[in-house]
N, C-alpha and C. Protein backbone atom coordinates (compact mmCIF):
# COMPACT_ATOMS: atom_id res chain seq x y z
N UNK A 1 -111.09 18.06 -16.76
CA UNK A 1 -112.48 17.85 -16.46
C UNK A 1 -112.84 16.39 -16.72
N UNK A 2 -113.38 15.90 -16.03
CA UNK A 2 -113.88 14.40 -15.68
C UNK A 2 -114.88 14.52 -16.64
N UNK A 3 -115.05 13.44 -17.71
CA UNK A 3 -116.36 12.90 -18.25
C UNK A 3 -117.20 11.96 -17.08
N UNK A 4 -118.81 12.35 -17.96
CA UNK A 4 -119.59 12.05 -17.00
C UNK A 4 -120.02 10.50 -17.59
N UNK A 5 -120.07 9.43 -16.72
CA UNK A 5 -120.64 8.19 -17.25
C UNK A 5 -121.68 7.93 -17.91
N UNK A 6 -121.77 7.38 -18.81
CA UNK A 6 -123.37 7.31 -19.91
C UNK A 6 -124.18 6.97 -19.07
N UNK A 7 -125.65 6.68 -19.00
CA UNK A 7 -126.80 5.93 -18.34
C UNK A 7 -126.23 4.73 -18.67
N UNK A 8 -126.77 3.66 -17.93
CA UNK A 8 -126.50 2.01 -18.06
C UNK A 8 -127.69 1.51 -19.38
N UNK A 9 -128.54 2.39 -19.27
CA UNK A 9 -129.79 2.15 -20.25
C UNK A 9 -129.35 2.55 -21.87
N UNK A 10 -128.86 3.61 -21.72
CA UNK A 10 -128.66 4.63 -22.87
C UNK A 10 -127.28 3.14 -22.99
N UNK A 11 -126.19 2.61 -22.66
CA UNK A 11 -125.21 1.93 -22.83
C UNK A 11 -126.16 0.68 -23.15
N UNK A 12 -126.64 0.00 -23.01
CA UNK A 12 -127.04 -1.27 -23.10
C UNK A 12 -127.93 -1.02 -24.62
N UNK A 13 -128.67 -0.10 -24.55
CA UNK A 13 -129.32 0.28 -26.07
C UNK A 13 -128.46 0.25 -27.10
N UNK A 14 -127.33 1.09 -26.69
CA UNK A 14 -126.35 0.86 -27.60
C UNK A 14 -125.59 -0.28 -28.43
N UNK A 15 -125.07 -1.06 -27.21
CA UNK A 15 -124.88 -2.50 -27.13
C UNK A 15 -125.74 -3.20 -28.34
N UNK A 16 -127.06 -3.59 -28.07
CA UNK A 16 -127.96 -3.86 -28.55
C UNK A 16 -127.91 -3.97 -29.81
N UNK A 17 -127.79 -1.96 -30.07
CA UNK A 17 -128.05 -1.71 -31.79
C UNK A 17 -126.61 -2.34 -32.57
N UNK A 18 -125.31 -2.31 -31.60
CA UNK A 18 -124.15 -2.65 -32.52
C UNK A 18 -124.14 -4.42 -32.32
N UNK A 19 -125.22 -4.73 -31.53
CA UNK A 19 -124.93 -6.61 -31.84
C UNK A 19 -125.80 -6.54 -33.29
N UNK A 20 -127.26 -5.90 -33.23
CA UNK A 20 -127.79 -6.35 -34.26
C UNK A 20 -126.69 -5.90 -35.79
N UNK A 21 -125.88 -5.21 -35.73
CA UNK A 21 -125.62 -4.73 -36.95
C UNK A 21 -124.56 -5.58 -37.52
N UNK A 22 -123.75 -6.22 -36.19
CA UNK A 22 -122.95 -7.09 -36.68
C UNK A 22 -123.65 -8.76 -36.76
N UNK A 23 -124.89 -8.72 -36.69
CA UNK A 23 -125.70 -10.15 -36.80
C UNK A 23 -125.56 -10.86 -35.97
N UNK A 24 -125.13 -10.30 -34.78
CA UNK A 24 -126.26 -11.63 -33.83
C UNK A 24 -127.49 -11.50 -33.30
N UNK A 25 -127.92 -12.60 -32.85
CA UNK A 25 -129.27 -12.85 -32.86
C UNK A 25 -129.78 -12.26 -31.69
N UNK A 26 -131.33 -11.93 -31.51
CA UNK A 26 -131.57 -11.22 -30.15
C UNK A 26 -131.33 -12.42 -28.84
N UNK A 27 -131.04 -13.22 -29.23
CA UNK A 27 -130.92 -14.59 -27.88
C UNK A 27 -130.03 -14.17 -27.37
N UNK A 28 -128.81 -13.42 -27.88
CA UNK A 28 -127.54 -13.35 -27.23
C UNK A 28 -127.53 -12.22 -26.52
N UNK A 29 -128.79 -11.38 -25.96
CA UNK A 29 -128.30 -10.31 -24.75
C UNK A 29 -127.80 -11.01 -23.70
N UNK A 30 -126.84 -10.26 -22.97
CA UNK A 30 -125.74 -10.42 -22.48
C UNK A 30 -126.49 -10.25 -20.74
N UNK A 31 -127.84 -9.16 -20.61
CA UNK A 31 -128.25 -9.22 -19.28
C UNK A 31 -129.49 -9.85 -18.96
N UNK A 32 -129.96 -9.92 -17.83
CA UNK A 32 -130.87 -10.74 -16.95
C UNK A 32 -131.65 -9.48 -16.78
N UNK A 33 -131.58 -8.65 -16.19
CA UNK A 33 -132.77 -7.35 -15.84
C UNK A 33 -133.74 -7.60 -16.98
N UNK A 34 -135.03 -7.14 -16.45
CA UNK A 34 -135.63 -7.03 -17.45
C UNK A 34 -135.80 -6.07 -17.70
N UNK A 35 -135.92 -4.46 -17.26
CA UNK A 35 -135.72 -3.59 -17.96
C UNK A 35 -134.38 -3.09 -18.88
N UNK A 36 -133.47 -3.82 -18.29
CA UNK A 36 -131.97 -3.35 -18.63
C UNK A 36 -131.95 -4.31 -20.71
N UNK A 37 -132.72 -5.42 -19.83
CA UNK A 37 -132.30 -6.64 -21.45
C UNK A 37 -133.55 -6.01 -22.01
N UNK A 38 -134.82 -5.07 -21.70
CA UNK A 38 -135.47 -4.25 -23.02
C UNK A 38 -135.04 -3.59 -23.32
N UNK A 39 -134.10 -2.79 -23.10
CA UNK A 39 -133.38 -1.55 -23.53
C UNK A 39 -132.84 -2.12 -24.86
N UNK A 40 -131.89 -3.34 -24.44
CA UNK A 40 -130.96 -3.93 -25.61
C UNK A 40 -131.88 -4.70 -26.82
N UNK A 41 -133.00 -4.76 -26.18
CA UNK A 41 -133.64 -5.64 -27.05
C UNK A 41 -134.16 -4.49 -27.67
N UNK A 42 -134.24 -3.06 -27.54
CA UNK A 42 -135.29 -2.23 -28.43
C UNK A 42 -134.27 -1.90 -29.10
N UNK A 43 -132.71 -1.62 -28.63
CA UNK A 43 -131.36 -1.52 -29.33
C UNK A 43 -131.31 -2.42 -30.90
N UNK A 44 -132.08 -3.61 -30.27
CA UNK A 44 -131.76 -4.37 -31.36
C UNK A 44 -132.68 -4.20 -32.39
N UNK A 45 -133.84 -4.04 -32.29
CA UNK A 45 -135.07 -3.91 -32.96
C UNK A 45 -134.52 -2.72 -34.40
N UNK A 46 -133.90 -2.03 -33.62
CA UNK A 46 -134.38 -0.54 -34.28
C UNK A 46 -133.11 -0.98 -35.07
N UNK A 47 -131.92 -1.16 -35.09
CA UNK A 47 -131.00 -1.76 -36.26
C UNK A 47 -131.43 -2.83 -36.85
N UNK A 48 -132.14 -3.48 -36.73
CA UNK A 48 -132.99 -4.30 -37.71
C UNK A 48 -134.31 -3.55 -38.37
N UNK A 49 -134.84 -3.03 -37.89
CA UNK A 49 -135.64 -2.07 -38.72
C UNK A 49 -134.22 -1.07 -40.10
N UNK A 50 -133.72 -0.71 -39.24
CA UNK A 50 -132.55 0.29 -40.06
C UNK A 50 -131.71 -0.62 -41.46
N UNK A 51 -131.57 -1.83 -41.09
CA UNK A 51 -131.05 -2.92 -42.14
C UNK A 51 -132.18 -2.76 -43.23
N UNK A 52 -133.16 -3.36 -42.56
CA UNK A 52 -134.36 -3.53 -43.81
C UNK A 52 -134.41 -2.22 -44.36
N UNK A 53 -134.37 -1.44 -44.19
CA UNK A 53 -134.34 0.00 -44.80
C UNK A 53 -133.47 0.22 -45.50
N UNK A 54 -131.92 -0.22 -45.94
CA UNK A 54 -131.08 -0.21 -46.88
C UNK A 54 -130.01 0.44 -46.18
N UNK A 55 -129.96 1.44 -44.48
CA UNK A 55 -129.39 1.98 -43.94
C UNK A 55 -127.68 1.43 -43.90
N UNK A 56 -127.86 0.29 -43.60
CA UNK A 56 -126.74 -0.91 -43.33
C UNK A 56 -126.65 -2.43 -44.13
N UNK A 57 -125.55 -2.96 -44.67
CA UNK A 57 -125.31 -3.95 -45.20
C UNK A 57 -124.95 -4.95 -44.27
């Protein structure tokens, strides 16, 4: 059985949350869309919210 491909949105969010966790900065999304680079940018938000919270070192 074939897996089904993630959303490009649901993938780029992702993206996002694992740049912020490894510390880079939000300058460095990787796309031009602007809905596609909010996705990553809310990706990023929310692992920076999650840091300040003690979630992650």
């Amino acid at each position: 059985m074939k897996r089904q491909k993630r959303d490009r949105f649901e993938r780029a969010h992702h993206k996002g949350f694992t740049a912020a966790i490894n510390g880079k900065s939000s300058e460095d999304c990787p796309f031009n869309g602007f809905s596609i680079r909010e996705q990553w940018l809310g990706g990023w938000r929310e692992a920076r919210a999650e840091m300040s919270r003690g979630y992650f070192t």
